[in-house]
PDB file of N, CA and C in Angstrom:
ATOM      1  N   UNK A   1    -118.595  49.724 168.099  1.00  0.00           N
ATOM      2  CA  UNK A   1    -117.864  50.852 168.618  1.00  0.00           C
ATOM      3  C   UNK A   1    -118.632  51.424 169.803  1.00  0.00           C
ATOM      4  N   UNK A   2    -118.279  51.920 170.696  1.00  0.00           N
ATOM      5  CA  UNK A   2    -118.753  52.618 171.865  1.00  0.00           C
ATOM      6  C   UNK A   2    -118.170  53.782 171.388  1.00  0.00           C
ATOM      7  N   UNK A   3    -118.740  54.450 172.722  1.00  0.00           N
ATOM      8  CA  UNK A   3    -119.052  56.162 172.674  1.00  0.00           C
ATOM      9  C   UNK A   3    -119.586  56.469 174.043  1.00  0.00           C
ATOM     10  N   UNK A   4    -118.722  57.432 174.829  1.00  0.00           N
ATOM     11  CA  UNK A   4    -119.275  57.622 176.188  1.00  0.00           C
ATOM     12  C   UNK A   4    -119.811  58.854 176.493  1.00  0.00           C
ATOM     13  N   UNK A   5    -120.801  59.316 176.802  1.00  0.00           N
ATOM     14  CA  UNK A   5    -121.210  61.107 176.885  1.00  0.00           C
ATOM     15  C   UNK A   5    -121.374  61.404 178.270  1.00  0.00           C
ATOM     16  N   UNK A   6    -121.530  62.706 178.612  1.00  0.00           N
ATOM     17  CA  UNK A   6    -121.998  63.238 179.728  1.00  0.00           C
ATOM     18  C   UNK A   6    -123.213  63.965 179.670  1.00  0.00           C
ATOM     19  N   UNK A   7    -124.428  63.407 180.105  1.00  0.00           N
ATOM     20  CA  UNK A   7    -125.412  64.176 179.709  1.00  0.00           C
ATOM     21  C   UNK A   7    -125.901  65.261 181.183  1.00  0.00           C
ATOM     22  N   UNK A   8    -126.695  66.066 180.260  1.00  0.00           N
ATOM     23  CA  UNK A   8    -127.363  67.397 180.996  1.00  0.00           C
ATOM     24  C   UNK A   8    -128.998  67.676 180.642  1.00  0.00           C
ATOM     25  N   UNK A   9    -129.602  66.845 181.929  1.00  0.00           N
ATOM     26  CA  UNK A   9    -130.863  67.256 181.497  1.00  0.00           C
ATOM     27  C   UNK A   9    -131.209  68.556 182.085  1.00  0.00           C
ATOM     28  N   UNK A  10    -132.595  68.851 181.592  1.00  0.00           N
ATOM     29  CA  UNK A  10    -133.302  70.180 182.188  1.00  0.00           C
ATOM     30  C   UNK A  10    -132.459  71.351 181.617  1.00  0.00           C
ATOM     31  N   UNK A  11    -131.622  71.383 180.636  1.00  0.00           N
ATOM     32  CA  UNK A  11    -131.191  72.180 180.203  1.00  0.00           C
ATOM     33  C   UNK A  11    -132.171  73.268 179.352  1.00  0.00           C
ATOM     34  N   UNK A  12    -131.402  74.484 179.395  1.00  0.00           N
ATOM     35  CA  UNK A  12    -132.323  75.462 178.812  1.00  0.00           C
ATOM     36  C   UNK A  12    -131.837  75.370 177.406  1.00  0.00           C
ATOM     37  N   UNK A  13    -130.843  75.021 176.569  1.00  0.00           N
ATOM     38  CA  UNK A  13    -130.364  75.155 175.326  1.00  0.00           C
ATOM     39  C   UNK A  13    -130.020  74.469 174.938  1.00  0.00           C
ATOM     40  N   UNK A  14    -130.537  73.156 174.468  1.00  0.00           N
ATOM     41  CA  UNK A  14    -130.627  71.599 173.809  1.00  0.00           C
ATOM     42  C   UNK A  14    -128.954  71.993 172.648  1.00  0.00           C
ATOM     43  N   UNK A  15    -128.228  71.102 172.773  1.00  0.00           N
ATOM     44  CA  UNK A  15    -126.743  71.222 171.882  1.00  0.00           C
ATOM     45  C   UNK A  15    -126.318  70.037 172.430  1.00  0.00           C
ATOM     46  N   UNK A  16    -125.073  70.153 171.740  1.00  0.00           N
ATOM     47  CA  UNK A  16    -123.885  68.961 171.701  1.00  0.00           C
ATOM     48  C   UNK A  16    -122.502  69.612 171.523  1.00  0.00           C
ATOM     49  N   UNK A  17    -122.007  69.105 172.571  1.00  0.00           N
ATOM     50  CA  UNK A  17    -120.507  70.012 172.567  1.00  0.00           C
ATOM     51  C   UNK A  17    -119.665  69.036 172.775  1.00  0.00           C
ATOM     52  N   UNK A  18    -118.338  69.700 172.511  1.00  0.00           N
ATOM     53  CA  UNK A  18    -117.080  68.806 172.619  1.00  0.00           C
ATOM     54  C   UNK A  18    -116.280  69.423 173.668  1.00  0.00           C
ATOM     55  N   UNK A  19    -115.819  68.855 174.408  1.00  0.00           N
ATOM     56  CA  UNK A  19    -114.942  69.780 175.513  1.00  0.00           C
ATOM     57  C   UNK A  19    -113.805  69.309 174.896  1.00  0.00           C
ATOM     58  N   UNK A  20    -112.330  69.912 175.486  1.00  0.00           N
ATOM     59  CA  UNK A  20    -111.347  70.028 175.327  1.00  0.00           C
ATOM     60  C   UNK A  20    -110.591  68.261 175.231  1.00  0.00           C
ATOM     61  N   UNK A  21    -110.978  67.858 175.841  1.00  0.00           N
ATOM     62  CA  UNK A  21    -110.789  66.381 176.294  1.00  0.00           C
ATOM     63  C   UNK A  21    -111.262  65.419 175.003  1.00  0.00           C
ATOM     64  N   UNK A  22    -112.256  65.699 174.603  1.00  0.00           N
ATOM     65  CA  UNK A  22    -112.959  65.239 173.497  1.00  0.00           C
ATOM     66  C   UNK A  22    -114.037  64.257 173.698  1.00  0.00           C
ATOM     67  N   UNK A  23    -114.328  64.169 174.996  1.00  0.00           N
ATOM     68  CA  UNK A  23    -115.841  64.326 175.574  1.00  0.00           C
ATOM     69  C   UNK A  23    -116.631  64.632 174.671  1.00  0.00           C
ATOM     70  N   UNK A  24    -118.153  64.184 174.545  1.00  0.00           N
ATOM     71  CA  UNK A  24    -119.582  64.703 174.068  1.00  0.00           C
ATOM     72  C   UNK A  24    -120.172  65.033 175.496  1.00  0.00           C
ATOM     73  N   UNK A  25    -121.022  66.787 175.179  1.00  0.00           N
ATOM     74  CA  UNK A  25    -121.372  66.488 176.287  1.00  0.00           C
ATOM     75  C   UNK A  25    -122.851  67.092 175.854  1.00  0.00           C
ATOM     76  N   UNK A  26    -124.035  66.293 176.053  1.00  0.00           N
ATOM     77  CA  UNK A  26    -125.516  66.212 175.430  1.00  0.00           C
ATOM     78  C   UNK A  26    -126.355  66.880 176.718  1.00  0.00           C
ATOM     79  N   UNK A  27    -126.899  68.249 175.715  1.00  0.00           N
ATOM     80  CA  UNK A  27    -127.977  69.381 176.386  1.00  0.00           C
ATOM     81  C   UNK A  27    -128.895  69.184 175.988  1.00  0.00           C
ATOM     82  N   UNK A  28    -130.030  68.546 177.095  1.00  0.00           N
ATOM     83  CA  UNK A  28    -131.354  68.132 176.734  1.00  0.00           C
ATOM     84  C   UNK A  28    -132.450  69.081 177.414  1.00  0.00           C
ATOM     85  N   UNK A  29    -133.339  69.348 176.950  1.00  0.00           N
ATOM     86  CA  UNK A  29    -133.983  70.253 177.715  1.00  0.00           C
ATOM     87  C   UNK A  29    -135.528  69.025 178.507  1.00  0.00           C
ATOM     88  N   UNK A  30    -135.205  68.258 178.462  1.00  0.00           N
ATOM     89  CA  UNK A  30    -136.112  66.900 179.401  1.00  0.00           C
ATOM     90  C   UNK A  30    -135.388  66.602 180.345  1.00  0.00           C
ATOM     91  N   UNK A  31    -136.584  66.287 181.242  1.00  0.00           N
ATOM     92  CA  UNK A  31    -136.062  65.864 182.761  1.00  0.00           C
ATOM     93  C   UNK A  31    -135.696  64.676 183.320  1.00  0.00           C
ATOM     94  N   UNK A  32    -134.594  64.263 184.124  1.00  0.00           N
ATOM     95  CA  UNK A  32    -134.021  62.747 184.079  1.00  0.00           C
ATOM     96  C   UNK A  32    -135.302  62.143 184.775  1.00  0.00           C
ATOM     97  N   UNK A  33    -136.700  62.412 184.421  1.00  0.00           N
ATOM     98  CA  UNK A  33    -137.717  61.168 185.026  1.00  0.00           C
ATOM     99  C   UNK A  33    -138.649  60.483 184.151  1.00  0.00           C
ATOM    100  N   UNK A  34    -138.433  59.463 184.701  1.00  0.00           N
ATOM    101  CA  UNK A  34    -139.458  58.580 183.457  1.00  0.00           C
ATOM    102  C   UNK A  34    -138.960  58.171 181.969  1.00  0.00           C
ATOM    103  N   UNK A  35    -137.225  58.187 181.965  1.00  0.00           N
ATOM    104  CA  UNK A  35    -136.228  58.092 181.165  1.00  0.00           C
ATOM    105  C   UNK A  35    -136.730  58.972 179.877  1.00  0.00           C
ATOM    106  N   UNK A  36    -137.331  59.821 179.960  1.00  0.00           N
ATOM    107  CA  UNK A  36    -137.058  61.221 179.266  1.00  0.00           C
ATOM    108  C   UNK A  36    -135.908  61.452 178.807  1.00  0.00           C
ATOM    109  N   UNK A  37    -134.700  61.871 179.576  1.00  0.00           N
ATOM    110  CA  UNK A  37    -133.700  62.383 179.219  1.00  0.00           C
ATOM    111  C   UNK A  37    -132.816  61.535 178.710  1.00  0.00           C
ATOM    112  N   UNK A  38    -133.056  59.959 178.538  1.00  0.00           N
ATOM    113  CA  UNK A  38    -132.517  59.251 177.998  1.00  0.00           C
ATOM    114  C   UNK A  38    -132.597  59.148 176.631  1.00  0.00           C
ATOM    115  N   UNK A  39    -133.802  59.241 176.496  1.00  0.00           N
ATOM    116  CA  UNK A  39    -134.524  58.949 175.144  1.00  0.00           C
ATOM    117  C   UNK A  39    -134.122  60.486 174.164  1.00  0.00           C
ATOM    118  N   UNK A  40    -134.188  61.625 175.376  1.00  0.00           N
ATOM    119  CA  UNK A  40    -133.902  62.981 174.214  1.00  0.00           C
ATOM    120  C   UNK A  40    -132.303  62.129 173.662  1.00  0.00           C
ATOM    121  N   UNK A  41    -131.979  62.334 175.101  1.00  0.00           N
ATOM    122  CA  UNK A  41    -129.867  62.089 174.642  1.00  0.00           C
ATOM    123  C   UNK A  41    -129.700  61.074 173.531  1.00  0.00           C
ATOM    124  N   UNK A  42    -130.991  60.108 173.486  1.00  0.00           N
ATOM    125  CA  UNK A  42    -130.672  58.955 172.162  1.00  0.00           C
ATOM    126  C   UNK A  42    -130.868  59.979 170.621  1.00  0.00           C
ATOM    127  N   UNK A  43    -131.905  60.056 171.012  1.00  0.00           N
ATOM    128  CA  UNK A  43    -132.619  60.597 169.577  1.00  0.00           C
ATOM    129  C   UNK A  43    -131.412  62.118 168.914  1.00  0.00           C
ATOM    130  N   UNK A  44    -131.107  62.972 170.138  1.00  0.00           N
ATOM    131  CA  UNK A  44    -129.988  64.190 169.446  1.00  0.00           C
ATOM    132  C   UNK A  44    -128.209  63.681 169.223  1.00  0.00           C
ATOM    133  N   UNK A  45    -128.233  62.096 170.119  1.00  0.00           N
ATOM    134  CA  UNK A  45    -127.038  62.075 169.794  1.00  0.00           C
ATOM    135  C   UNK A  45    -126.835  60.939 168.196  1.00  0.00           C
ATOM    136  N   UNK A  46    -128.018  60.694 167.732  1.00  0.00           N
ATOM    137  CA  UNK A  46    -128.148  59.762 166.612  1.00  0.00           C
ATOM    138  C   UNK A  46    -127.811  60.686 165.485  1.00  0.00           C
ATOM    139  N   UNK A  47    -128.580  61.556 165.708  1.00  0.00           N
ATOM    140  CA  UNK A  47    -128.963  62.846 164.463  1.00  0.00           C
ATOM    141  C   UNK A  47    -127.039  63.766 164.699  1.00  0.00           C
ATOM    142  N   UNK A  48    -126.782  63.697 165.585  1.00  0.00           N
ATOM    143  CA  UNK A  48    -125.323  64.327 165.787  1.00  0.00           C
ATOM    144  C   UNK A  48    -124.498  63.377 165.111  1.00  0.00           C
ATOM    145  N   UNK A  49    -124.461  62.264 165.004  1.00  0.00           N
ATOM    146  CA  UNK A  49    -123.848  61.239 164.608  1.00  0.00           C
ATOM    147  C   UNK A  49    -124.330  60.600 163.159  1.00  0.00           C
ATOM    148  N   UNK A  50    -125.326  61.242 162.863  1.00  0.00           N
ATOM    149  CA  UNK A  50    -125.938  60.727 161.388  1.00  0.00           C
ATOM    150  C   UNK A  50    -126.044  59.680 161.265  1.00  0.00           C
ATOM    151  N   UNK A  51    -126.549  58.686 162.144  1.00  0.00           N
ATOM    152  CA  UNK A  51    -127.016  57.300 161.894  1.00  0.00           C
ATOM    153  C   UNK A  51    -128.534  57.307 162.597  1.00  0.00           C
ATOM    154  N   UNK A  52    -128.982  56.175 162.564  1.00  0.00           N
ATOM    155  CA  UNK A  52    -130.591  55.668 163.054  1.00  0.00           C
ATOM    156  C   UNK A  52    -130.474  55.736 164.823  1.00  0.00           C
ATOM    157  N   UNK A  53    -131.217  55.744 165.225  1.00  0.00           N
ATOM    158  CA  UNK A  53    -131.777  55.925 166.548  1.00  0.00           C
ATOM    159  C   UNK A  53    -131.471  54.422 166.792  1.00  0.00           C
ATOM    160  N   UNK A  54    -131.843  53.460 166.357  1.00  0.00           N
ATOM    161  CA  UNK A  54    -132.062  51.986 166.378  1.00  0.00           C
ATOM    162  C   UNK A  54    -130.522  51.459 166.725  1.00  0.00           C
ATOM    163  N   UNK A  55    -129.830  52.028 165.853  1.00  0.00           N
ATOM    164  CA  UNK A  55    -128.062  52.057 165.739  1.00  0.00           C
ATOM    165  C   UNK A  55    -127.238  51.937 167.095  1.00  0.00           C
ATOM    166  N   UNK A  56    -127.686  53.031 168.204  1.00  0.00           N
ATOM    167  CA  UNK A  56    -127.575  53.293 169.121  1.00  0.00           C
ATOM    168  C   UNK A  56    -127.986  52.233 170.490  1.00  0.00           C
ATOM    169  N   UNK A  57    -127.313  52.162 171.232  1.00  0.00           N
ATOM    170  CA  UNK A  57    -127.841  50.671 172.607  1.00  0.00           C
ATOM    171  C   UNK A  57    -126.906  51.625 173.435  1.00  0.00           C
ATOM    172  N   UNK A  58    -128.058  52.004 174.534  1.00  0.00           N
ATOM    173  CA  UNK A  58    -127.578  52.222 176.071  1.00  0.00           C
ATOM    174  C   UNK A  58    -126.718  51.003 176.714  1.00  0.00           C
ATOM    175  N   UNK A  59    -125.891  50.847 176.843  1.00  0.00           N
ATOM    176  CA  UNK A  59    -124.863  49.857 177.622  1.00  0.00           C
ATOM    177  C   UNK A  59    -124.461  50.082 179.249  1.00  0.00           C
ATOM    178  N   UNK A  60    -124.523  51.289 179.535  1.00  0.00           N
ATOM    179  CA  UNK A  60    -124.279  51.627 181.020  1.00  0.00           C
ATOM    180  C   UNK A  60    -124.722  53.226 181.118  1.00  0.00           C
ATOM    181  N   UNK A  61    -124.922  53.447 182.355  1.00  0.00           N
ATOM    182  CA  UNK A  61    -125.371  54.703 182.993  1.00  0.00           C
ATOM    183  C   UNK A  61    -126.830  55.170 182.707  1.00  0.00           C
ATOM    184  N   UNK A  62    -127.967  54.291 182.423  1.00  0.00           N
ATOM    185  CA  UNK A  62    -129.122  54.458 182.715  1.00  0.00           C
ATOM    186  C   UNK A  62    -129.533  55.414 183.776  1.00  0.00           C
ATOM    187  N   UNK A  63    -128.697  55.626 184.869  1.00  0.00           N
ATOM    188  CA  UNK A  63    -129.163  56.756 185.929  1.00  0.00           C
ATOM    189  C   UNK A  63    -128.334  57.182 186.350  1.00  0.00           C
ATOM    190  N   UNK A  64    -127.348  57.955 185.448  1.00  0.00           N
ATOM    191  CA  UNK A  64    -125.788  58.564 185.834  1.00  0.00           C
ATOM    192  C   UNK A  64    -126.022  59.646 184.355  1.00  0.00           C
ATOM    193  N   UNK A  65    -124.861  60.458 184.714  1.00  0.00           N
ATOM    194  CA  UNK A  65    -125.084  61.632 184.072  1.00  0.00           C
ATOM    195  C   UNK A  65    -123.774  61.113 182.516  1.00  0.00           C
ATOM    196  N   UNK A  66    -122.870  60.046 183.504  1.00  0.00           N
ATOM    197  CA  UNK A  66    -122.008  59.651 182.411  1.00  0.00           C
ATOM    198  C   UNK A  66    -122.641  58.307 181.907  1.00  0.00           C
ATOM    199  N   UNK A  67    -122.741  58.415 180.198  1.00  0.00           N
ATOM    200  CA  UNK A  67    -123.333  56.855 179.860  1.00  0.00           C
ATOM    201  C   UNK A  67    -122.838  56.722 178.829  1.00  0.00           C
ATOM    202  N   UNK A  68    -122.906  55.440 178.615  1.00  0.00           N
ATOM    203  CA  UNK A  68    -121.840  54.894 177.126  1.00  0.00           C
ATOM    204  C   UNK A  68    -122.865  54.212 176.863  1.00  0.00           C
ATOM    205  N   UNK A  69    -123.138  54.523 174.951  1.00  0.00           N
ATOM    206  CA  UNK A  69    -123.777  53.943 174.143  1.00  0.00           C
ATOM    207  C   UNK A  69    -122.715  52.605 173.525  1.00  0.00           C
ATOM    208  N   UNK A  70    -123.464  52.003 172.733  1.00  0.00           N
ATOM    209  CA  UNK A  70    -122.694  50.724 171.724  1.00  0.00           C
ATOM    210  C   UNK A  70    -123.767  51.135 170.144  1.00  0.00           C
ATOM    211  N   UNK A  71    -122.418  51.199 169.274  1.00  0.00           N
ATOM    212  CA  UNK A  71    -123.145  52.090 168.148  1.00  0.00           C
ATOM    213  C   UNK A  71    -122.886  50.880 166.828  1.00  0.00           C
ATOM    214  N   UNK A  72    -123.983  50.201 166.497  1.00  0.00           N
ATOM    215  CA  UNK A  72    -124.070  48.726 166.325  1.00  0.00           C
ATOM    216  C   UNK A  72    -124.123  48.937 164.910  1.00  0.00           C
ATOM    217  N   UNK A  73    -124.291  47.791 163.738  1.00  0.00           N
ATOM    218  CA  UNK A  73    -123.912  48.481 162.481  1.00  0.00           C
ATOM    219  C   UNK A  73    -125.132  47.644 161.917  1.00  0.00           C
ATOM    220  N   UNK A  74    -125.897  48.309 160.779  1.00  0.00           N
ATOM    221  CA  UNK A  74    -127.053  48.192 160.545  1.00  0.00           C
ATOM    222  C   UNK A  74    -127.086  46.968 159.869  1.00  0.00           C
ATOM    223  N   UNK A  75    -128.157  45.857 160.084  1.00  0.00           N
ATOM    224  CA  UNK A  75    -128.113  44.464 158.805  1.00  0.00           C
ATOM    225  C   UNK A  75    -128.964  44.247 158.098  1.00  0.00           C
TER     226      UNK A  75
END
């Protein structure tokens, strides 16, 4: 299954919201350098989703604010 978010680094108030659309949109308070803000957006959107960190595979937008995970099933 995929899953596409919009993330927000450098944020002051780390959350997870749903917009109207039904968008995720992931508030990290790390900065997009040194894939920081990748790694927060993995780790809060695992725990939002109640599965493993491991579960989770970046598939696109490594350096875009929009990125789609692939949410893989455990063996």
């Amino acid at each position: 299954m995929k899953i596409t978010i919009i993330a927000h680094p450098n944020s002051k108030k780390p959350r997870i919201e749903k917009d109207l659309m039904g968008t995720l949109h992931v508030y990290v308070n790390k900065p997009p350098l040194e894939n920081k803000a990748n790694e927060a957006v993995l780790e809060d959107l695992a725990k939002y989703l109640e599965i493993k960190k491991n579960q989770l595979i970046l598939i696109s937008g490594e350096k875009s604010k929009t990125k789609t995970f692939e949410i893989s099933e455990l063996k």
